[in-house]
N, C-alpha and C. Protein backbone atom coordinates (compact mmCIF):
# COMPACT_ATOMS: atom_id res chain seq x y z
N UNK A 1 47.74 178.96 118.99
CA UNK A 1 48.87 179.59 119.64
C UNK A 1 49.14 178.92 120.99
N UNK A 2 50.48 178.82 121.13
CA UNK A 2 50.89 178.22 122.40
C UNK A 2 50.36 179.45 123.63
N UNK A 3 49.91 179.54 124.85
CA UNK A 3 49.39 180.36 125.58
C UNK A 3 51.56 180.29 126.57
N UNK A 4 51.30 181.63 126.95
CA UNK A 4 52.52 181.86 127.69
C UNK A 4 54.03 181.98 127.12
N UNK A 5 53.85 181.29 125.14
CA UNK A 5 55.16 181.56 124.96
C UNK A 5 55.32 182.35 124.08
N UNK A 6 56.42 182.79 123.87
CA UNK A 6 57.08 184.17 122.93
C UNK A 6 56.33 183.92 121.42
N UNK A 7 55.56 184.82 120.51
CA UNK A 7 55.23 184.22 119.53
C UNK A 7 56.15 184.98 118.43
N UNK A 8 57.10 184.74 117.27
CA UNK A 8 57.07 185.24 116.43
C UNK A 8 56.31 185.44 115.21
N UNK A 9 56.73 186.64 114.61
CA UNK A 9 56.49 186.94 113.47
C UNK A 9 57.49 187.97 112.58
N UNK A 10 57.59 187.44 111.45
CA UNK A 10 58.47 187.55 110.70
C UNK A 10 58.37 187.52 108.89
N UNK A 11 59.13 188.72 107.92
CA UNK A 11 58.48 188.56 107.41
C UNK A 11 59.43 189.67 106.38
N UNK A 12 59.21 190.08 105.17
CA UNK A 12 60.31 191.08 104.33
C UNK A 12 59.61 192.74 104.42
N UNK A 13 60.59 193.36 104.59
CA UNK A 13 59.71 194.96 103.85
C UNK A 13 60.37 195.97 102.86
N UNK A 14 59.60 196.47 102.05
CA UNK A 14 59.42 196.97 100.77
C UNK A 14 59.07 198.46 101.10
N UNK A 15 59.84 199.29 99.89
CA UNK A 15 59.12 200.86 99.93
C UNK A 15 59.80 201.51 99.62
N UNK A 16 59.24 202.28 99.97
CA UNK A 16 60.01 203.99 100.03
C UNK A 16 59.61 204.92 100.93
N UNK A 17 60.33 205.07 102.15
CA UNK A 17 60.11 206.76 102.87
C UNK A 17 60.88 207.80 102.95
N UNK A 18 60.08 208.59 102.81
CA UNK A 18 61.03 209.57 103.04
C UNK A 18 61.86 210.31 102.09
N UNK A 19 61.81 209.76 100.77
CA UNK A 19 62.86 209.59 99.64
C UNK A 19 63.77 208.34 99.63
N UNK A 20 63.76 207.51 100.71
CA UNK A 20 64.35 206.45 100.99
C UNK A 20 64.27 204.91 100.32
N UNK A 21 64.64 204.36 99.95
CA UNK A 21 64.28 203.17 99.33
C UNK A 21 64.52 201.84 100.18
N UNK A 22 63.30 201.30 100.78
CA UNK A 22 63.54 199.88 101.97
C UNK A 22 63.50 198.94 101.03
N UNK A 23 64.79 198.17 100.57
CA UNK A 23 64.88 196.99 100.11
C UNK A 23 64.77 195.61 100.59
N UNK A 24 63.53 194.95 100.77
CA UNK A 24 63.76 193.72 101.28
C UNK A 24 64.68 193.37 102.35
N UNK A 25 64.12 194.44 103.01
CA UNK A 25 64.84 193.97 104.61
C UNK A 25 63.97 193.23 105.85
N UNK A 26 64.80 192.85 106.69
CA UNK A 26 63.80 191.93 107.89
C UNK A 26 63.33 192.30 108.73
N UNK A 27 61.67 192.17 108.57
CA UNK A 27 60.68 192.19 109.83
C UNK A 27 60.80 191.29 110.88
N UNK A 28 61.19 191.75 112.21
CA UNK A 28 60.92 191.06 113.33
C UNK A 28 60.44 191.43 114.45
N UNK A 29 59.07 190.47 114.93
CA UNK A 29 58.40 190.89 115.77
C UNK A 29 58.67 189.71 117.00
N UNK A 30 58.05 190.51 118.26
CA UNK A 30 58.45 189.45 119.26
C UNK A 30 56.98 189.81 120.14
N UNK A 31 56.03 188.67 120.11
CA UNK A 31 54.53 189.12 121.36
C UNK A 31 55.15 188.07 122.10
N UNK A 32 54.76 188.57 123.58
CA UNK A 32 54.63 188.27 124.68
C UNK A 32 53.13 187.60 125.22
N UNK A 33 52.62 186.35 124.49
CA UNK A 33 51.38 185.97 124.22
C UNK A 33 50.25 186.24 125.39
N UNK A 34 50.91 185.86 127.21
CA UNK A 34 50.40 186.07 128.25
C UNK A 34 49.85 187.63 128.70
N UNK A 35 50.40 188.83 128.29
CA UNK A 35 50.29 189.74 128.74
C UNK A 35 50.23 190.51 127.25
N UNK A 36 50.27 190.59 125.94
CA UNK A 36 50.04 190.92 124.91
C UNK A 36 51.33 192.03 124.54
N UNK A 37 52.37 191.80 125.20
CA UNK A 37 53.76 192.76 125.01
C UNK A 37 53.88 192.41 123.62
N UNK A 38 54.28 194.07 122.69
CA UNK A 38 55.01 193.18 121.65
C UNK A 38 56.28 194.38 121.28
N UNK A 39 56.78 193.72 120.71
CA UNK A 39 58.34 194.59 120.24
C UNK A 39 58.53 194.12 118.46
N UNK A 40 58.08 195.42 117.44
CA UNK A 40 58.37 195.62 116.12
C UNK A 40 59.95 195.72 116.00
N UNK A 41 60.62 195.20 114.91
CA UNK A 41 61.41 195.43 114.35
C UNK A 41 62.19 195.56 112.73
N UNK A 42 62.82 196.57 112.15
CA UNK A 42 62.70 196.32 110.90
C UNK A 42 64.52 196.57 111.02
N UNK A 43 65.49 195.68 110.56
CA UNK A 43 66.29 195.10 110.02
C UNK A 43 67.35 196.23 109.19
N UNK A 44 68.66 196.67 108.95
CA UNK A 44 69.22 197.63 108.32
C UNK A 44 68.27 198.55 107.81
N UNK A 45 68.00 199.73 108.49
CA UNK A 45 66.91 200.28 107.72
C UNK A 45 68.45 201.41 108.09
N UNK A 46 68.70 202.66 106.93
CA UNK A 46 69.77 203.43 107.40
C UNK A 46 69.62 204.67 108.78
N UNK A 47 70.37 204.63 109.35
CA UNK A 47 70.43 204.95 110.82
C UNK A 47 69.46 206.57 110.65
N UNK A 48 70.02 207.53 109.62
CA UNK A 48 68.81 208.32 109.57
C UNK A 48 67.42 208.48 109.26
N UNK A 49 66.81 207.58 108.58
CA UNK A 49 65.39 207.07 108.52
C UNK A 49 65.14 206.50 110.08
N UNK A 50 65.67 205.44 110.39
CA UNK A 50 65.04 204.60 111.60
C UNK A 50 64.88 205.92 112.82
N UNK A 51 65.59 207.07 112.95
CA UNK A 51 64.98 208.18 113.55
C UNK A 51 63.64 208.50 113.59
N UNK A 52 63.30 208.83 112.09
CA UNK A 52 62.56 208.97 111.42
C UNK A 52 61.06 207.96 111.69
N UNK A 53 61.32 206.88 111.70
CA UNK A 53 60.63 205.97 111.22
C UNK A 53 59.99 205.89 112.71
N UNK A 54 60.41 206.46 113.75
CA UNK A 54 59.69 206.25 115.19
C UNK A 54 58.14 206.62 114.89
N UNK A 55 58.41 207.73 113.76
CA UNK A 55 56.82 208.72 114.02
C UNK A 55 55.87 207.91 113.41
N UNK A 56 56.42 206.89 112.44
CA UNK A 56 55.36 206.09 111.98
C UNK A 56 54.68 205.24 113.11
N UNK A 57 53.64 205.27 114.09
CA UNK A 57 53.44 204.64 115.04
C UNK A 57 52.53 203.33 114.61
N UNK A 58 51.93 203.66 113.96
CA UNK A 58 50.86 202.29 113.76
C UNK A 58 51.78 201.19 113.13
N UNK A 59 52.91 201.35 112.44
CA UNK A 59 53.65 200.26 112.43
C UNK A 59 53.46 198.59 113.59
N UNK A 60 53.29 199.17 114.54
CA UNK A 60 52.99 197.60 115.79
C UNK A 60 51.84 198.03 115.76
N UNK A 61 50.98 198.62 115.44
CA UNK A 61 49.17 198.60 115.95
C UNK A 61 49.07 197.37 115.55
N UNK A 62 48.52 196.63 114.45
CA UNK A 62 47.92 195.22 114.03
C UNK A 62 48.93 194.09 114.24
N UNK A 63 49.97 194.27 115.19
CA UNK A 63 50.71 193.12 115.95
C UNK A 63 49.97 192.95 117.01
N UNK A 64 49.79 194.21 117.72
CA UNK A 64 48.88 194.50 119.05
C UNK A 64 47.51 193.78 118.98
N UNK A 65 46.95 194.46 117.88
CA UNK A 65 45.56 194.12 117.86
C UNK A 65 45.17 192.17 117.58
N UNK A 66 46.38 191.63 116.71
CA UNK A 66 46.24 190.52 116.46
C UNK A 66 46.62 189.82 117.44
N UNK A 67 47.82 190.02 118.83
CA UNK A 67 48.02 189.34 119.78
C UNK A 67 47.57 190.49 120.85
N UNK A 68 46.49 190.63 120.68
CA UNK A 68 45.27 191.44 122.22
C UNK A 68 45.36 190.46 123.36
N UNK A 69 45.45 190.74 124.67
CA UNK A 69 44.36 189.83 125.72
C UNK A 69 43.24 190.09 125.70
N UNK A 70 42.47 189.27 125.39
CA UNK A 70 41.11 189.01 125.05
C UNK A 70 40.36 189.36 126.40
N UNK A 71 39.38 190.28 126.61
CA UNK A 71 38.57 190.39 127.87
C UNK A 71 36.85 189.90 127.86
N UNK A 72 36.51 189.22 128.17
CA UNK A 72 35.01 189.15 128.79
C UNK A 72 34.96 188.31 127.61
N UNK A 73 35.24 187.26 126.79
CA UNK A 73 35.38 186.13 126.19
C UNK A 73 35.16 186.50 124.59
N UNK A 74 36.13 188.06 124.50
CA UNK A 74 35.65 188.21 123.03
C UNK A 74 37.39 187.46 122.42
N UNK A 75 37.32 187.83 121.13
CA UNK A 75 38.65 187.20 120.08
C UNK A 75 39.20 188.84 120.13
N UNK A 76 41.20 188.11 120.19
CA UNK A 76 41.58 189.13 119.32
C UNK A 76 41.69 188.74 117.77
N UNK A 77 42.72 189.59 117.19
CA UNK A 77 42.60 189.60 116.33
C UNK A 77 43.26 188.16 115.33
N UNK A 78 44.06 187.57 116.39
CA UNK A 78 44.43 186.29 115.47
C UNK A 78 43.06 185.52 115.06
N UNK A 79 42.69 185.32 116.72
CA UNK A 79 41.60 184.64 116.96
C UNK A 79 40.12 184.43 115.92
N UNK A 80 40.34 186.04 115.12
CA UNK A 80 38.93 186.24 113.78
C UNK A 80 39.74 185.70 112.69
N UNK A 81 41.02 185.63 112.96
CA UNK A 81 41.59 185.44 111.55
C UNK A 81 42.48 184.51 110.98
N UNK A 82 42.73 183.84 112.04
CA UNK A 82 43.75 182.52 111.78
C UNK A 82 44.78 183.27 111.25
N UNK A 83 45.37 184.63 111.38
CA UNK A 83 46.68 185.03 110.78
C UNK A 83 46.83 185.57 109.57
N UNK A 84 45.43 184.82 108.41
CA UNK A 84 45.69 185.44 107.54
C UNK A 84 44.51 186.35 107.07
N UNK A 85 45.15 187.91 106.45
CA UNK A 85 44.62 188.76 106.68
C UNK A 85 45.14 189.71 105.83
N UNK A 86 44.71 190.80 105.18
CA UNK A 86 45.17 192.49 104.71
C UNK A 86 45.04 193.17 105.87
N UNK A 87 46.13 194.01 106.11
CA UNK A 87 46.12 195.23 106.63
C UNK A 87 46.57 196.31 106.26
N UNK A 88 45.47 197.76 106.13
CA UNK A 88 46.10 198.82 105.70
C UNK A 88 46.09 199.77 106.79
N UNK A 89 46.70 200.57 106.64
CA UNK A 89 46.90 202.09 107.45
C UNK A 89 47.32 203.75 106.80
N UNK A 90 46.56 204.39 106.51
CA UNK A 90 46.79 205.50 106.45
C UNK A 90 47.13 206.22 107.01
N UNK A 91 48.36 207.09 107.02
CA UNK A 91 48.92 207.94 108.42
C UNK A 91 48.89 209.46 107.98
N UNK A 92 48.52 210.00 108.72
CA UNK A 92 48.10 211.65 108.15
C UNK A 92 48.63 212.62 109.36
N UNK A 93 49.50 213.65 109.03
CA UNK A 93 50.18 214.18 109.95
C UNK A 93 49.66 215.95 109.84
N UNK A 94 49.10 216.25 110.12
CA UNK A 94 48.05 217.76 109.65
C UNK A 94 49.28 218.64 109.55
N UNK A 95 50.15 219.16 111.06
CA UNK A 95 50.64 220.32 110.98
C UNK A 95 51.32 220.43 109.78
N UNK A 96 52.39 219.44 109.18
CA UNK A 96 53.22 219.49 108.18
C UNK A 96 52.80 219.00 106.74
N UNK A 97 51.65 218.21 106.73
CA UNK A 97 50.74 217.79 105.49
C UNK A 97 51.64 216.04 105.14
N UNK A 98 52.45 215.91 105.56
CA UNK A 98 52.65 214.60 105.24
C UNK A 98 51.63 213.34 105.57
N UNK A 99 52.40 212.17 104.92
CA UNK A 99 51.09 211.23 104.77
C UNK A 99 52.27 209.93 104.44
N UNK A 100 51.88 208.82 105.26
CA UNK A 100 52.45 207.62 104.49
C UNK A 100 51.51 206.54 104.74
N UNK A 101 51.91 205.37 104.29
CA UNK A 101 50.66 204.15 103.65
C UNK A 101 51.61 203.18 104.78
N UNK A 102 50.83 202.14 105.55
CA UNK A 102 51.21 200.64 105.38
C UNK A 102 50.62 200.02 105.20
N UNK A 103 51.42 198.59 104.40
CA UNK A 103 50.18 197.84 103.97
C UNK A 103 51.06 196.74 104.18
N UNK A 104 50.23 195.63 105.74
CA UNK A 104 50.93 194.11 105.63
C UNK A 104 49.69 193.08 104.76
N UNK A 105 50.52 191.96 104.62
CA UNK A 105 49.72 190.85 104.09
C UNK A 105 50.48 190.05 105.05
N UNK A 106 49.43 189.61 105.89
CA UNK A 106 49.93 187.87 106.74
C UNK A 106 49.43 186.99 105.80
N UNK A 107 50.60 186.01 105.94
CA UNK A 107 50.21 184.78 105.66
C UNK A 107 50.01 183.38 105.87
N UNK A 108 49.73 183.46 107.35
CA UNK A 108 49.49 182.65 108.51
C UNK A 108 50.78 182.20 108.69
N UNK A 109 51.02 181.10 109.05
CA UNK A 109 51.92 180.62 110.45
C UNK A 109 52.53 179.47 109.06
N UNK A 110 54.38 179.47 109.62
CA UNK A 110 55.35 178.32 108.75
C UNK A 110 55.39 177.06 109.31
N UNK A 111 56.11 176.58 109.24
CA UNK A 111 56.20 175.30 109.88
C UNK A 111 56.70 175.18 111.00
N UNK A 112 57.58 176.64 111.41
CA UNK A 112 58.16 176.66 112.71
C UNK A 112 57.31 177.49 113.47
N UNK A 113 55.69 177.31 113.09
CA UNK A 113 54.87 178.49 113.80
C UNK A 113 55.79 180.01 114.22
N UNK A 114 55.69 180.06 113.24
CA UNK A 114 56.02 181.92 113.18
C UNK A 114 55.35 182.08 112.30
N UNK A 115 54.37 183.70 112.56
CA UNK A 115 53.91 184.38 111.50
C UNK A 115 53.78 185.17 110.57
N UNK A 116 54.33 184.56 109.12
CA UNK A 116 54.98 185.14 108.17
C UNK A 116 54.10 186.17 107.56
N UNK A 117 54.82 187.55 107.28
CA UNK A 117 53.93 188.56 106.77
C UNK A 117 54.83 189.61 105.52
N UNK A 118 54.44 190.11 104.42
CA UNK A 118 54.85 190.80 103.47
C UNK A 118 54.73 192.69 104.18
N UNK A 119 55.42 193.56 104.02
CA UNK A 119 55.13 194.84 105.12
C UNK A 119 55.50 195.63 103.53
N UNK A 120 54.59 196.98 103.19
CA UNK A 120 55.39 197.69 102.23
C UNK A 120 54.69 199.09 102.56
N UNK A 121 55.95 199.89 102.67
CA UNK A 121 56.01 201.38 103.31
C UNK A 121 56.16 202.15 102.11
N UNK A 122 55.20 203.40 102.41
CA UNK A 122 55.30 204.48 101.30
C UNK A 122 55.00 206.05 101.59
N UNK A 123 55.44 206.83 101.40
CA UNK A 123 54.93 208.35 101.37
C UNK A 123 56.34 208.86 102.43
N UNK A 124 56.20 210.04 103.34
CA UNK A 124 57.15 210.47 104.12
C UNK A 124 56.37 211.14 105.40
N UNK A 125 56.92 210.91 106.81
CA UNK A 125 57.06 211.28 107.78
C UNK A 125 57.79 212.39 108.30
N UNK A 126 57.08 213.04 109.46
CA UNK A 126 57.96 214.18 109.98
C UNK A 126 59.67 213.73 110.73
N UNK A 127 60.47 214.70 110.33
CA UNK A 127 61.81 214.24 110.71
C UNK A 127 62.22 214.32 112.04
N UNK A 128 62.92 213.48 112.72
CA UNK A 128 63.14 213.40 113.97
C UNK A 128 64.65 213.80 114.36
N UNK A 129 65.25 214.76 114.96
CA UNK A 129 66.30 214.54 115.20
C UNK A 129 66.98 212.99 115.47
N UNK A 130 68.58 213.36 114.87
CA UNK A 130 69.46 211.53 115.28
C UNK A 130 69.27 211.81 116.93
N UNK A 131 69.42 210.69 117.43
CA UNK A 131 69.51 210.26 119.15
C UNK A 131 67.91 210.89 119.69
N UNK A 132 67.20 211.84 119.13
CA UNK A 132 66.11 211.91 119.63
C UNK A 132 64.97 210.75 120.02
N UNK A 133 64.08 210.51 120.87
CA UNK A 133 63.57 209.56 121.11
C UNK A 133 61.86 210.01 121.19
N UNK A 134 60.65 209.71 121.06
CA UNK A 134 59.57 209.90 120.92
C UNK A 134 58.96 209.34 122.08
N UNK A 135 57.44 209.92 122.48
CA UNK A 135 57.08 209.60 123.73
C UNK A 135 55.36 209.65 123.50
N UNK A 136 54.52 208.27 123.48
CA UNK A 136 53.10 208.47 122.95
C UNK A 136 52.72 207.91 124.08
N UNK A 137 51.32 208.74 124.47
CA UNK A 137 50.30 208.17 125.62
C UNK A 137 49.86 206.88 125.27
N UNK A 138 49.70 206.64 126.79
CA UNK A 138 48.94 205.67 126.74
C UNK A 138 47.54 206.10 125.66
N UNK A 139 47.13 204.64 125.06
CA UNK A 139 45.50 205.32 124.07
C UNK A 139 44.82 203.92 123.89
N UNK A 140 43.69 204.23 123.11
CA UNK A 140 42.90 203.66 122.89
C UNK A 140 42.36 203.33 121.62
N UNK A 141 42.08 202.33 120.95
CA UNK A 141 41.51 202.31 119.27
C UNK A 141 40.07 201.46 119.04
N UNK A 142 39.39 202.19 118.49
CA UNK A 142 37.65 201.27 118.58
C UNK A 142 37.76 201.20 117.05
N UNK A 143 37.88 199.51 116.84
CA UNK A 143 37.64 199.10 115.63
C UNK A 143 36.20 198.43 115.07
N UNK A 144 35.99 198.88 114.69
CA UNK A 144 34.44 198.65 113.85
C UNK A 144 33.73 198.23 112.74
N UNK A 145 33.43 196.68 113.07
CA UNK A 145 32.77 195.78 111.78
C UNK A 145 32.13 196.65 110.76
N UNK A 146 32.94 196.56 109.46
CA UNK A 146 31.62 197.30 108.51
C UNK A 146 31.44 196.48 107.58
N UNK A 147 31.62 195.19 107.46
CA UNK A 147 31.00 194.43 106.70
C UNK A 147 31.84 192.97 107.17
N UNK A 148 31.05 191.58 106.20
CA UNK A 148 32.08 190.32 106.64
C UNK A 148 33.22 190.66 106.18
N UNK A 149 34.45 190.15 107.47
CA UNK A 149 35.36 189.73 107.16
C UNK A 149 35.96 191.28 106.87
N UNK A 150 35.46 192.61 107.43
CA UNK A 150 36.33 193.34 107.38
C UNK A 150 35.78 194.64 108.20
N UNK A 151 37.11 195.20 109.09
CA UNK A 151 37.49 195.85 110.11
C UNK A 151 37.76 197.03 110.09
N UNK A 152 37.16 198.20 110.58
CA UNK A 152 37.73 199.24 110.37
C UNK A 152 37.94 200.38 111.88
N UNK A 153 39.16 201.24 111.42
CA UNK A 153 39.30 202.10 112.77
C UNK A 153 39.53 203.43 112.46
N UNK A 154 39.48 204.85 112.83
CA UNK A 154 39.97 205.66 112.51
C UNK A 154 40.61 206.66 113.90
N UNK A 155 41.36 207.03 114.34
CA UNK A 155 41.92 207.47 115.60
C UNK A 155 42.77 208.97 115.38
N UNK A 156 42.64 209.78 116.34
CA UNK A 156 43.94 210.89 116.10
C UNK A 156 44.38 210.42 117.56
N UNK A 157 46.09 210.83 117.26
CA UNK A 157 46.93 210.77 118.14
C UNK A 157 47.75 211.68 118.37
N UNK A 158 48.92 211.48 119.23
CA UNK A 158 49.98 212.56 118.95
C UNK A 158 50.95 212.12 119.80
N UNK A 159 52.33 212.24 118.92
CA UNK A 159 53.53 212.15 120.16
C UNK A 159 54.52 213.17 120.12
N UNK A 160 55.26 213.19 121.28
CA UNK A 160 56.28 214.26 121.51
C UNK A 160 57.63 213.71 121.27
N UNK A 161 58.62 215.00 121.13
CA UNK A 161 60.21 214.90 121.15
C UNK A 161 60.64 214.72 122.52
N UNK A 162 61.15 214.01 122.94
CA UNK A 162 61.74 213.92 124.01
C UNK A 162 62.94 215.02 124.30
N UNK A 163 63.21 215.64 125.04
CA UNK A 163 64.62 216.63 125.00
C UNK A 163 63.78 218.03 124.43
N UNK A 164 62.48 218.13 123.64
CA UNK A 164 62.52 219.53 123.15
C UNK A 164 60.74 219.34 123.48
N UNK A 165 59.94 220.62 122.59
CA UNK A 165 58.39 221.16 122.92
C UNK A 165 57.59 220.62 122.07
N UNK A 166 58.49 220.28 121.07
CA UNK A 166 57.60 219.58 119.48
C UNK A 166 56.83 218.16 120.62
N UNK A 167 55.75 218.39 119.81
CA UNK A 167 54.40 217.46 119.96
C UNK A 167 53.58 217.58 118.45
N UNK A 168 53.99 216.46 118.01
CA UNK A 168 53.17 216.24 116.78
C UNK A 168 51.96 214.97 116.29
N UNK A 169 51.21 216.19 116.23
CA UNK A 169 49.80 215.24 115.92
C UNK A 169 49.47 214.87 114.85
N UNK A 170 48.71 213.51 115.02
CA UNK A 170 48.87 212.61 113.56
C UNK A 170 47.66 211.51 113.59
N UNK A 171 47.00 211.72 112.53
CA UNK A 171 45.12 210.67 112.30
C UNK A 171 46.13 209.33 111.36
N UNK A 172 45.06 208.47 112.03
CA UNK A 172 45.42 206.75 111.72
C UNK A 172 44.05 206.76 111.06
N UNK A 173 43.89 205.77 109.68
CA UNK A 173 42.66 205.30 109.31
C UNK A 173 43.23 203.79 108.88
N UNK A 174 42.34 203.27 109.31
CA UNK A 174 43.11 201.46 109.53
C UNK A 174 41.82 200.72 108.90
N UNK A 175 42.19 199.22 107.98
CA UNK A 175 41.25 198.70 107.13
C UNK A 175 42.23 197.13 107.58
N UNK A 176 41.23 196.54 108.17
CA UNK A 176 41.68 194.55 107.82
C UNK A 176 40.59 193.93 107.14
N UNK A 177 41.44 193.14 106.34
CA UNK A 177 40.21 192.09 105.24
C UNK A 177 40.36 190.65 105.77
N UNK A 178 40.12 190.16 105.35
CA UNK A 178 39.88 188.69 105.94
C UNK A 178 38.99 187.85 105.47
N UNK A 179 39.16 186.57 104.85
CA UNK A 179 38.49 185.72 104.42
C UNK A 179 37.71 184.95 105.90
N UNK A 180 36.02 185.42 105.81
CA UNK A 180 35.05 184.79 107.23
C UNK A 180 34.40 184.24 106.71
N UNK A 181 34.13 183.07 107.73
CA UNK A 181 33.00 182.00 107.47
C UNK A 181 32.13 182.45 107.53
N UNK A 182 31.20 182.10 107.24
CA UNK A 182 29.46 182.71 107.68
C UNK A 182 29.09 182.13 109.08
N UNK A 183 29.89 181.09 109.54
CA UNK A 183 29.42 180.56 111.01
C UNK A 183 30.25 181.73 112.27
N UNK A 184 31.20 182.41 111.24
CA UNK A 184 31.76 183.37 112.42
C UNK A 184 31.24 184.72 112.43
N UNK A 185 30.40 184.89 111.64
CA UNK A 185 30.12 186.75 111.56
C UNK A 185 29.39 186.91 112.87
N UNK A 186 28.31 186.51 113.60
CA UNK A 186 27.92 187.16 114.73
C UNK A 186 28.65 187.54 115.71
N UNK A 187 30.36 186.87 115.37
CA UNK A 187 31.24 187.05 116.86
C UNK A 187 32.08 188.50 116.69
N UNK A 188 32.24 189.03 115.46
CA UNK A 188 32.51 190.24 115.30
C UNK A 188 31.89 191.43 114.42
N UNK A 189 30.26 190.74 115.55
CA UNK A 189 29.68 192.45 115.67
C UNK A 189 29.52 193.24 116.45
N UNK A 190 29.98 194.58 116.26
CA UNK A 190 30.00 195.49 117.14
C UNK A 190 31.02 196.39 117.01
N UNK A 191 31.74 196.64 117.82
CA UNK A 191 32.74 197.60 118.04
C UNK A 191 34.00 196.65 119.11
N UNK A 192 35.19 196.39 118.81
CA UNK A 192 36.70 195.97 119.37
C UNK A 192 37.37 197.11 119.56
N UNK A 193 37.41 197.24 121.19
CA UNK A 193 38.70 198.49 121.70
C UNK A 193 39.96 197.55 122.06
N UNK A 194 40.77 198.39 121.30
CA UNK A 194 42.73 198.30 121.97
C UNK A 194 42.51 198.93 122.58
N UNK A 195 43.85 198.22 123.99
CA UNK A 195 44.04 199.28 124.66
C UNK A 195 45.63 198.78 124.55
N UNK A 196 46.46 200.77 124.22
CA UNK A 196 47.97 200.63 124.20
C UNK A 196 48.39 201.31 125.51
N UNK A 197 49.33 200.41 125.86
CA UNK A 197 49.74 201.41 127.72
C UNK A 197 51.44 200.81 127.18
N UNK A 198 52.18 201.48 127.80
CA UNK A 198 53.65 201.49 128.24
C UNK A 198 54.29 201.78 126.89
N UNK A 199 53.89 202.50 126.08
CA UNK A 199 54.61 202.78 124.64
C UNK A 199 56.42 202.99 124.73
N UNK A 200 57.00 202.16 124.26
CA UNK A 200 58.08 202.54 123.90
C UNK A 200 58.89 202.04 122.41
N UNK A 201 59.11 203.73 121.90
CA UNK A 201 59.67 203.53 120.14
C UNK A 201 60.73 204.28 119.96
């Protein structure tokens, strides 16, 4: 990775939320490689889902985690993986019982170094009022080697309605696979914390 410049990633998504059907529309992401900013985006999704679709939060988690600033000389997540990688996420929302799936596949970097990835959404989320806007703390995620070449996290969170009292809480269980060398396993043992500050969705 170039250090200091904009990195993309880019890539199709697939599914169904909500009752909704996402046809092969466009993923675009934008990291800020120096300071680990990143900005998700998904492409005609219809104006009442993309309301909707705020509550799905882990959507940018494994953009985050793959373009981390690295502290005290560990890797983020490109860094274990050269890009290519499974990622899953389970999203579990207690008060209302809903539940939806993501699941990317990177597939490392094109010729115009951007990193191309497959995204496919499933199950349904709590509904958001139109023009409403969502508001999540700053947080934290400890991901934890449980075997080579694969990553695991489990977290509860919660975000609010902006304009009203609703605060809805919601458990992440997160899985990356990854094809590892055997010369790299000692560098990811242990435990990898994110840290998310300035949320805006």
């Amino acid at each position: 990775l170039s250090k200091g410049l904009t990195q993309r990633v880019i890539g199709r998504v697939n599914g169904e939320l909500n009752g909704v059907v996402i046809d092969d529309q466009n993923l675009n992401c934008s990291v800020v490689t120096k300071d680990g900013k990143t900005n998700t985006a998904i492409n005609r999704i219809p104006d009442h889902l993309g309301w909707d679709m705020q509550g799905l939060v882990p959507l940018g988690t494994v953009i985050s985690w793959l373009f981390a600033v690295p502290e005290n000389g560990a890797k983020n997540g490109f860094g274990l993986t050269g890009g290519v990688l499974n990622y899953t996420a389970e999203v579990y929302y207690p008060d209302t019982g809903e539940k939806a799936s993501l699941e990317f596949q990177f597939k490392g970097m094109d010729v115009f170094d951007y990193l191309k990835a497959d995204v496919k959404i499933t199950g349904s989320v709590p509904m958001i009022p139109q023009g409403a806007k969502i508001k999540v703390e700053d947080n934290f995620q400890e991901f934890s080697r449980a075997g080579p070449g694969f990553i695991s996290a489990r977290s509860d969170n919660k975000f609010s309605v902006e304009g009203t009292d609703k605060v809805v809480p919601f458990t992440v269980e997160q899985s990356i696979h990854w094809n590892e060398c055997s010369g790299e396993m000692d560098e990811t043992r242990g435990t990898m914390r994110l840290s998310s500050s300035r949320n805006f969705i």
